[in-house]
N, C-alpha and C. Protein backbone atom coordinates (compact mmCIF):
# COMPACT_ATOMS: atom_id res chain seq x y z
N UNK A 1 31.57 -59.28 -50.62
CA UNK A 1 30.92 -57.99 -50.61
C UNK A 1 29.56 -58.07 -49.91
N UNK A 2 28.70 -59.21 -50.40
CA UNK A 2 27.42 -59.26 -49.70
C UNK A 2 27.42 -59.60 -48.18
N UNK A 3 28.50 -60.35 -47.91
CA UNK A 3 28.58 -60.24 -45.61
C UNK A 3 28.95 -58.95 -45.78
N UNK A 4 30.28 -57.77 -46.11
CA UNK A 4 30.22 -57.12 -45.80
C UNK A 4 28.75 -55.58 -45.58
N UNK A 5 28.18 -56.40 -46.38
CA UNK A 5 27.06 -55.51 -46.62
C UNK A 5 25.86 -55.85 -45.01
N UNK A 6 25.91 -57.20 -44.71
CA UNK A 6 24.92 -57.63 -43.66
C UNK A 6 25.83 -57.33 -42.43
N UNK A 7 27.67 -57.42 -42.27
CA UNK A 7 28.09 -56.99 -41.34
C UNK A 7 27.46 -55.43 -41.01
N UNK A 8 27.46 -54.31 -42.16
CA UNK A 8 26.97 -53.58 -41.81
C UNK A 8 25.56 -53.01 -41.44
N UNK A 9 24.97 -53.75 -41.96
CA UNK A 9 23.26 -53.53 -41.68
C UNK A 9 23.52 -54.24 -40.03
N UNK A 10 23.98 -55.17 -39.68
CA UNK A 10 23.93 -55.33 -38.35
C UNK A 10 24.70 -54.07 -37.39
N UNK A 11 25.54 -53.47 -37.96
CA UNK A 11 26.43 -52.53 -37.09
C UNK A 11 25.40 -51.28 -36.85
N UNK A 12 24.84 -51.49 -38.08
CA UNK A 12 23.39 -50.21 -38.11
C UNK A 12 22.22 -50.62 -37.01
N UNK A 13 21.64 -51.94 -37.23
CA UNK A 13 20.89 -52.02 -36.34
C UNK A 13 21.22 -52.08 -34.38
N UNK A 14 22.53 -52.42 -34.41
CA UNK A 14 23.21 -52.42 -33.43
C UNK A 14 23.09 -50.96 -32.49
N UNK A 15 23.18 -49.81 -34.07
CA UNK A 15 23.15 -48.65 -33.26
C UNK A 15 22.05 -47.96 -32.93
N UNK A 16 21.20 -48.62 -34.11
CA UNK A 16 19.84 -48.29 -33.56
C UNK A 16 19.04 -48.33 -32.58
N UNK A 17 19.60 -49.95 -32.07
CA UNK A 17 18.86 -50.26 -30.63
C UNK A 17 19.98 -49.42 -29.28
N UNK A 18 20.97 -49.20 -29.91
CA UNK A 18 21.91 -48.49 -28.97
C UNK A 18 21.22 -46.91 -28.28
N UNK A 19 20.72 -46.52 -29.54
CA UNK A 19 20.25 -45.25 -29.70
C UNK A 19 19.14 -45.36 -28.47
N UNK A 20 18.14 -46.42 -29.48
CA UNK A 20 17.12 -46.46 -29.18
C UNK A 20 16.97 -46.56 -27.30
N UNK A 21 17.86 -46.84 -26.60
CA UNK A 21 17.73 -47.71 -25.66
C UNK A 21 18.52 -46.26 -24.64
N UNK A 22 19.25 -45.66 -25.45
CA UNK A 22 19.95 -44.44 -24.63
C UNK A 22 18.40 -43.49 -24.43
N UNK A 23 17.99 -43.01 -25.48
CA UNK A 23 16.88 -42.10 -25.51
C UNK A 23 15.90 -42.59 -24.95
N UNK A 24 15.60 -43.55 -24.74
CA UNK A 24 14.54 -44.23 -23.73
C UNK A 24 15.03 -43.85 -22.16
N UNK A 25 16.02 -43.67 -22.01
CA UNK A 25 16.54 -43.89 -20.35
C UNK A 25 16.47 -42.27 -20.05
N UNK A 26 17.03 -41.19 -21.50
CA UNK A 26 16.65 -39.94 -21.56
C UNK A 26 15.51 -39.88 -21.21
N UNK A 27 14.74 -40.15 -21.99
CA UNK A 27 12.96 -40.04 -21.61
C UNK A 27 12.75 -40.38 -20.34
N UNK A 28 13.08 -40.97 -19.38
CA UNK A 28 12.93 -41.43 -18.03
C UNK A 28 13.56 -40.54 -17.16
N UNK A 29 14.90 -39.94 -17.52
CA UNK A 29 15.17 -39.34 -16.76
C UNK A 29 14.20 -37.75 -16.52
N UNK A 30 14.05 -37.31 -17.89
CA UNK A 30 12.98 -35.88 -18.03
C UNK A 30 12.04 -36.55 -17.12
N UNK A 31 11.46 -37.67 -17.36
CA UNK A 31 10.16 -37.65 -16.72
C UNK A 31 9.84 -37.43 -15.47
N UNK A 32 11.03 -38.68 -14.70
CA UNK A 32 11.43 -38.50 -13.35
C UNK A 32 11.67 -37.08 -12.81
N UNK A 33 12.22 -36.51 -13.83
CA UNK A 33 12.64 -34.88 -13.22
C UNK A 33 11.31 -33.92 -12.79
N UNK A 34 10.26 -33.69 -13.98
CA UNK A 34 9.42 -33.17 -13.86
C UNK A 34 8.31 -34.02 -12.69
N UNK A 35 8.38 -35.17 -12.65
CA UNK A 35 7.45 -35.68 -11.64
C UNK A 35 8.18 -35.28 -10.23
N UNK A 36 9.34 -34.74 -10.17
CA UNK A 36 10.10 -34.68 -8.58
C UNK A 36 10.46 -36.10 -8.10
N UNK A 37 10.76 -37.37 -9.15
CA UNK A 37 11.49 -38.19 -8.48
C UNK A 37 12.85 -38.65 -8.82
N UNK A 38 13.87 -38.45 -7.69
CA UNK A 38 14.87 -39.04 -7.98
C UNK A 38 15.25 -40.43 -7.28
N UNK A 39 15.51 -41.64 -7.78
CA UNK A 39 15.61 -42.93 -7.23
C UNK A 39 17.03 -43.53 -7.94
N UNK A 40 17.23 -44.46 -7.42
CA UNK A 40 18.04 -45.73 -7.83
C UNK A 40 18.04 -45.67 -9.79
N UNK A 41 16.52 -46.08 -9.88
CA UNK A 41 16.71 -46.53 -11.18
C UNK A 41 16.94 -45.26 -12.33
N UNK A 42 16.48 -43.94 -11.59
CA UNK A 42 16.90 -42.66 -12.46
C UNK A 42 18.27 -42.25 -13.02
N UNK A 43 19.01 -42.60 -11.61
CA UNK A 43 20.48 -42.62 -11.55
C UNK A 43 21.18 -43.91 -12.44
N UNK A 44 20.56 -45.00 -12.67
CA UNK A 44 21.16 -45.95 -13.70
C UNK A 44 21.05 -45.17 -15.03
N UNK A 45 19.76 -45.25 -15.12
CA UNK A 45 18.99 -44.23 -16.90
C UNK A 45 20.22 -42.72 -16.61
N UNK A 46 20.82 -42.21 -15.76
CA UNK A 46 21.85 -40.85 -16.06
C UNK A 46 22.36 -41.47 -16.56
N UNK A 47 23.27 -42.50 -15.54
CA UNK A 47 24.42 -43.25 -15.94
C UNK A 47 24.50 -43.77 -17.57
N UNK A 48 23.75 -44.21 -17.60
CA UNK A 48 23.93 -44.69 -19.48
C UNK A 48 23.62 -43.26 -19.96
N UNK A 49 23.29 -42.47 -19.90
CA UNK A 49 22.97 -41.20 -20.89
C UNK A 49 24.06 -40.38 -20.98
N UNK A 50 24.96 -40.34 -19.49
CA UNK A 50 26.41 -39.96 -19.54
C UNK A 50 27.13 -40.64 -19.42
N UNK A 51 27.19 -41.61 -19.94
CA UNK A 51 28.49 -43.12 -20.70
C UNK A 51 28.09 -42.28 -22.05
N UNK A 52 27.07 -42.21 -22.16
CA UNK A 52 27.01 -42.54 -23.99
C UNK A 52 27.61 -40.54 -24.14
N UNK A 53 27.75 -39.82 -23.76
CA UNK A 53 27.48 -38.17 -23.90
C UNK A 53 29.47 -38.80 -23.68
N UNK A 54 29.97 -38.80 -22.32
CA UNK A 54 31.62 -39.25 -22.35
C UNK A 54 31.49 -40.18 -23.54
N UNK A 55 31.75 -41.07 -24.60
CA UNK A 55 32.39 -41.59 -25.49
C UNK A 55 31.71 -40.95 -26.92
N UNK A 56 30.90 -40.35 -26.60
CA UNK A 56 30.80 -39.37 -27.85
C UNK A 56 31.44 -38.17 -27.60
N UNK A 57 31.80 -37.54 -26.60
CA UNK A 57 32.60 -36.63 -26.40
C UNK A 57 34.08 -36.40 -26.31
N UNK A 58 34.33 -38.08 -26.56
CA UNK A 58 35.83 -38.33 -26.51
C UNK A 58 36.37 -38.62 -27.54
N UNK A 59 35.41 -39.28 -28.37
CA UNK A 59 35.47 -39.56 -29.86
C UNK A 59 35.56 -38.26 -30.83
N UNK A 60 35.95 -37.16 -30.25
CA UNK A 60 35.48 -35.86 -30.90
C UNK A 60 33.96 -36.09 -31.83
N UNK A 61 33.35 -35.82 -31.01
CA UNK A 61 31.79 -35.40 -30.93
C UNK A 61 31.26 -36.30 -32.49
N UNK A 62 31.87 -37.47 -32.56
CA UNK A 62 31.46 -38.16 -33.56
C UNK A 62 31.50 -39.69 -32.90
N UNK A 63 29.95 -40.67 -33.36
CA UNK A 63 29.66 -41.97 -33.40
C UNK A 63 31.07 -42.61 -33.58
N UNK A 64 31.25 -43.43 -32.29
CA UNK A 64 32.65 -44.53 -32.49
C UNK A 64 32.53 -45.63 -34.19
N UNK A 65 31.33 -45.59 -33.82
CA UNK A 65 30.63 -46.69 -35.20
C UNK A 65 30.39 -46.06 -36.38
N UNK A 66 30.98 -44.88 -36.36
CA UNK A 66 31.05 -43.88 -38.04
C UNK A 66 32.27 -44.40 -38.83
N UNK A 67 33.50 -44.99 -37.74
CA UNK A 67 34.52 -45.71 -38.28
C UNK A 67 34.49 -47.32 -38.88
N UNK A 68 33.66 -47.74 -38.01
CA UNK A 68 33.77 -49.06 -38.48
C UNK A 68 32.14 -49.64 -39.68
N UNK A 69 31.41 -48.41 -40.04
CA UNK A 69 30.50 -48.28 -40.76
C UNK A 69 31.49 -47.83 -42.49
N UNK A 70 32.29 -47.03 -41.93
CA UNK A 70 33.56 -46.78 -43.26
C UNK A 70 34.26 -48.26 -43.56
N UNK A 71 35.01 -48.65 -42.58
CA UNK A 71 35.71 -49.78 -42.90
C UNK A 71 34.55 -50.80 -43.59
N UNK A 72 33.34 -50.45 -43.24
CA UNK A 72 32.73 -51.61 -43.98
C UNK A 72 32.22 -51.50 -45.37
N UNK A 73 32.45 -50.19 -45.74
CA UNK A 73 32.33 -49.82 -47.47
C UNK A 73 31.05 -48.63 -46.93
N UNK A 74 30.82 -48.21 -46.16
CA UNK A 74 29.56 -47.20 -46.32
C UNK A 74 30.23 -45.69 -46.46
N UNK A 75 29.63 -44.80 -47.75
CA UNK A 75 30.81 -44.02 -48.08
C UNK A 75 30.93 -43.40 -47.11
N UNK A 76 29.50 -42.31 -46.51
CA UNK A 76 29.43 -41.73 -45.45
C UNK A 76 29.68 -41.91 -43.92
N UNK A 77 29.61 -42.74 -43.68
CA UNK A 77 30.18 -43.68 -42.64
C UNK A 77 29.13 -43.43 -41.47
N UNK A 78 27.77 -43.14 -41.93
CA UNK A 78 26.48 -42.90 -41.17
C UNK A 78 26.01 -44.14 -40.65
N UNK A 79 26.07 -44.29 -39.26
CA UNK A 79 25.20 -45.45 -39.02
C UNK A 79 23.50 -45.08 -38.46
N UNK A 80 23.49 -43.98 -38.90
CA UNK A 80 22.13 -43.95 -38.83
C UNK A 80 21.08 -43.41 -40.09
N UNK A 81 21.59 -43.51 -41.11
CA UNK A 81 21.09 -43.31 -42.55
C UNK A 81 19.78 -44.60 -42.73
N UNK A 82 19.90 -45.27 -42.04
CA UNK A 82 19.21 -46.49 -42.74
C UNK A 82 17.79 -46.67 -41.60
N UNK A 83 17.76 -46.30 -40.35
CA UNK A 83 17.05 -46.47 -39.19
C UNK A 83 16.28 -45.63 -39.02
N UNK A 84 16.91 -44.38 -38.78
CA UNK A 84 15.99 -42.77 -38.32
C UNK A 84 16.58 -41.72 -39.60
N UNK A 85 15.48 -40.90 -39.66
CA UNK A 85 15.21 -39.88 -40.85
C UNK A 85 16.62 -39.03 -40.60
N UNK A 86 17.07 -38.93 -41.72
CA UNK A 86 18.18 -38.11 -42.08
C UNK A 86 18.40 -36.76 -41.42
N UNK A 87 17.28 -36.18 -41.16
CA UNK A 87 17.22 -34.47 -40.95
C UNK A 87 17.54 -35.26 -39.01
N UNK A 88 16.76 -36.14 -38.54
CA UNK A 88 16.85 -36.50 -37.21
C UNK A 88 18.43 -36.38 -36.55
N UNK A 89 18.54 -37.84 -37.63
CA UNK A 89 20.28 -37.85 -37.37
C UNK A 89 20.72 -37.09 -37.54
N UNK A 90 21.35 -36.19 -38.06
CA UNK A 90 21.77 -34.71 -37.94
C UNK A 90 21.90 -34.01 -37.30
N UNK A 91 20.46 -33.90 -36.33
CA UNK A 91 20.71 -33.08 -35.26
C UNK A 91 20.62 -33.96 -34.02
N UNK A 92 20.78 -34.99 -34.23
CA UNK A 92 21.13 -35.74 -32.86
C UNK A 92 21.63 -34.90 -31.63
N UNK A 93 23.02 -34.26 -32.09
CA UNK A 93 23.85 -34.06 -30.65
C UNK A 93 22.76 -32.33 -30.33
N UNK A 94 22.63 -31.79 -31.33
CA UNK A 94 21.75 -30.17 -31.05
C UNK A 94 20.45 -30.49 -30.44
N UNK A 95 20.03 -31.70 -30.81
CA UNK A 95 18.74 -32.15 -29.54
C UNK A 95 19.09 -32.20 -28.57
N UNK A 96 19.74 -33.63 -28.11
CA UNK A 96 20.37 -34.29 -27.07
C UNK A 96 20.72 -32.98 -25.82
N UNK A 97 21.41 -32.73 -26.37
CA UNK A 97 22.47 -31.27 -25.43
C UNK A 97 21.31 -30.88 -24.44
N UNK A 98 20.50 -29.72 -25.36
CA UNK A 98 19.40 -29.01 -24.19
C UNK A 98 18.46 -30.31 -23.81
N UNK A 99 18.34 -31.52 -23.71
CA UNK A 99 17.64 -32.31 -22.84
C UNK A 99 18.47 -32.30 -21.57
N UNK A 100 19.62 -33.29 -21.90
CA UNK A 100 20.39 -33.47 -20.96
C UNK A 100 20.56 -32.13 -20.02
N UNK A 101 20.63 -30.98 -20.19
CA UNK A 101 20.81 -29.76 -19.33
C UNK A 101 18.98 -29.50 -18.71
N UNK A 102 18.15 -29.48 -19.39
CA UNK A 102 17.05 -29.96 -18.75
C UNK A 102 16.58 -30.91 -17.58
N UNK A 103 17.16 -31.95 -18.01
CA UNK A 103 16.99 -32.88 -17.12
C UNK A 103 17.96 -32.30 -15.78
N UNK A 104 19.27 -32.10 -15.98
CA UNK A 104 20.08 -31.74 -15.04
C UNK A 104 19.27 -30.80 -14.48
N UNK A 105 18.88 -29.88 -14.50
CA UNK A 105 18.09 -28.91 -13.71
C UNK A 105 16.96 -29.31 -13.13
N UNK A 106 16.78 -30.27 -13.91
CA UNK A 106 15.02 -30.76 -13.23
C UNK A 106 15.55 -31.39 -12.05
N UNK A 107 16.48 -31.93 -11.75
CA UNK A 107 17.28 -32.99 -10.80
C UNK A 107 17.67 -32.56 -9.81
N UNK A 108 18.34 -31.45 -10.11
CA UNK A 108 18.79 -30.20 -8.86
C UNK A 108 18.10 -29.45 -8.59
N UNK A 109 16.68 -29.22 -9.08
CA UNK A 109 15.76 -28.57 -8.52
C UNK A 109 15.13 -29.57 -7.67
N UNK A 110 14.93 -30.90 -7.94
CA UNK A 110 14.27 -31.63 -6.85
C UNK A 110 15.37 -32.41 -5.61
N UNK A 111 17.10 -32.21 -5.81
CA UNK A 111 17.47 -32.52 -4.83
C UNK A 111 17.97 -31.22 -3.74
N UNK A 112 17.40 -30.16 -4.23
CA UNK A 112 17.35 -28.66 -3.77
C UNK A 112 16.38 -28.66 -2.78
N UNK A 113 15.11 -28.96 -3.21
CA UNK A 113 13.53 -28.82 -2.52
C UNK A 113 14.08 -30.11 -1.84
N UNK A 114 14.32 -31.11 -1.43
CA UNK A 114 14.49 -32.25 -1.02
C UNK A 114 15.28 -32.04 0.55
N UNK A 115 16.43 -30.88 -0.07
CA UNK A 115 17.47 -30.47 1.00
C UNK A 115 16.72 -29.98 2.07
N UNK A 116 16.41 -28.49 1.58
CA UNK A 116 15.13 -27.50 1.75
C UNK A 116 14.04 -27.99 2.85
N UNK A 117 13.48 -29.08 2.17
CA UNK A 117 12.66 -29.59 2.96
C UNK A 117 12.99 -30.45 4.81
N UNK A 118 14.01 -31.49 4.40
CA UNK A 118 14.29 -31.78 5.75
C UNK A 118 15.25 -30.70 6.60
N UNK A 119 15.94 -29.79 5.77
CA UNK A 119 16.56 -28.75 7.14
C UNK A 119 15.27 -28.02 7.86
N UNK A 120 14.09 -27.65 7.05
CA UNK A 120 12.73 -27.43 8.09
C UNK A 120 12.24 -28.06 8.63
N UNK A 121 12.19 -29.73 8.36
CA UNK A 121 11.76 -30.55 8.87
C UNK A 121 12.55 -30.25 10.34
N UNK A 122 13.95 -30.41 10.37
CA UNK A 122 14.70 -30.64 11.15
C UNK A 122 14.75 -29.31 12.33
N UNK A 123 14.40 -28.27 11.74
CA UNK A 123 14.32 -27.23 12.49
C UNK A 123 12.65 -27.35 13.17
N UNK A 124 11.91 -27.41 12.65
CA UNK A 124 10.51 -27.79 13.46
C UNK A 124 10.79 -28.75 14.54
N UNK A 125 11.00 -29.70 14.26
CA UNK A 125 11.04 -31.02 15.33
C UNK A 125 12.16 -31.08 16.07
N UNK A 126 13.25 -30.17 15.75
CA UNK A 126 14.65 -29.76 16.96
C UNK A 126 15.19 -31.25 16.83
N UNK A 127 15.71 -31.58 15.30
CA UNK A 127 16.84 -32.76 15.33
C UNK A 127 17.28 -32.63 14.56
């Protein structure tokens, strides 16, 4: 009973830094958006923010690790009860959502102005 108990505190902390490490790349991407840069490393930080948005979205809109937090005796099968405040976890996905559509706009507004910009470029200088 007591490994199963540290298997799960590890599956918890597992998701914590999972979390932790998705919403960090979120935060980079907003930032990048509002500063007007899109690069290499912005497009990695999407990429993990929509890996993690596809397997929560495939999982029907529930943590893959809500299952194996059950199999490990946790009644609720919350792997985030123990890390971040209850009311947080909760609204995880009702946060998440309008960032991610934020960010998307911030992105296409700067590969819009980006377009924008060299077809004038291109029309000034006749190339």
């Amino acid at each position: 009973m007591a490994e199963r108990r540290l298997v799960l505190r590890a599956v918890k902390s597992f998701h914590t830094f999972a979390w932790f490490t998705i919403e960090a790349c979120m935060v980079y991407v907003l930032y990048t958006g509002i500063r007007g840069r899109t690069d290499r490393t912005t497009g990695t930080a999407a990429a993990v923010v929509a890996g993690e948005t596809l397997i929560f979205a495939s999982n029907g809109f529930h943590c893959p690790l809500t299952a194996v937090a059950k199999d490990l005796g946790d009644v609720t099968g919350s792997v985030t009860d123990i890390y971040l405040p209850h009311w947080f976890a909760r609204n995880l996905p009702g946060i998440h959502v309008p960032l991610i559509l934020i960010a998307a706009l911030l992105h296409w507004r700067n590969w819009r102005h980006h377009v924008v910009r060299n077809c004038q470029r291109k029309l000034l200088l006749g190339r």
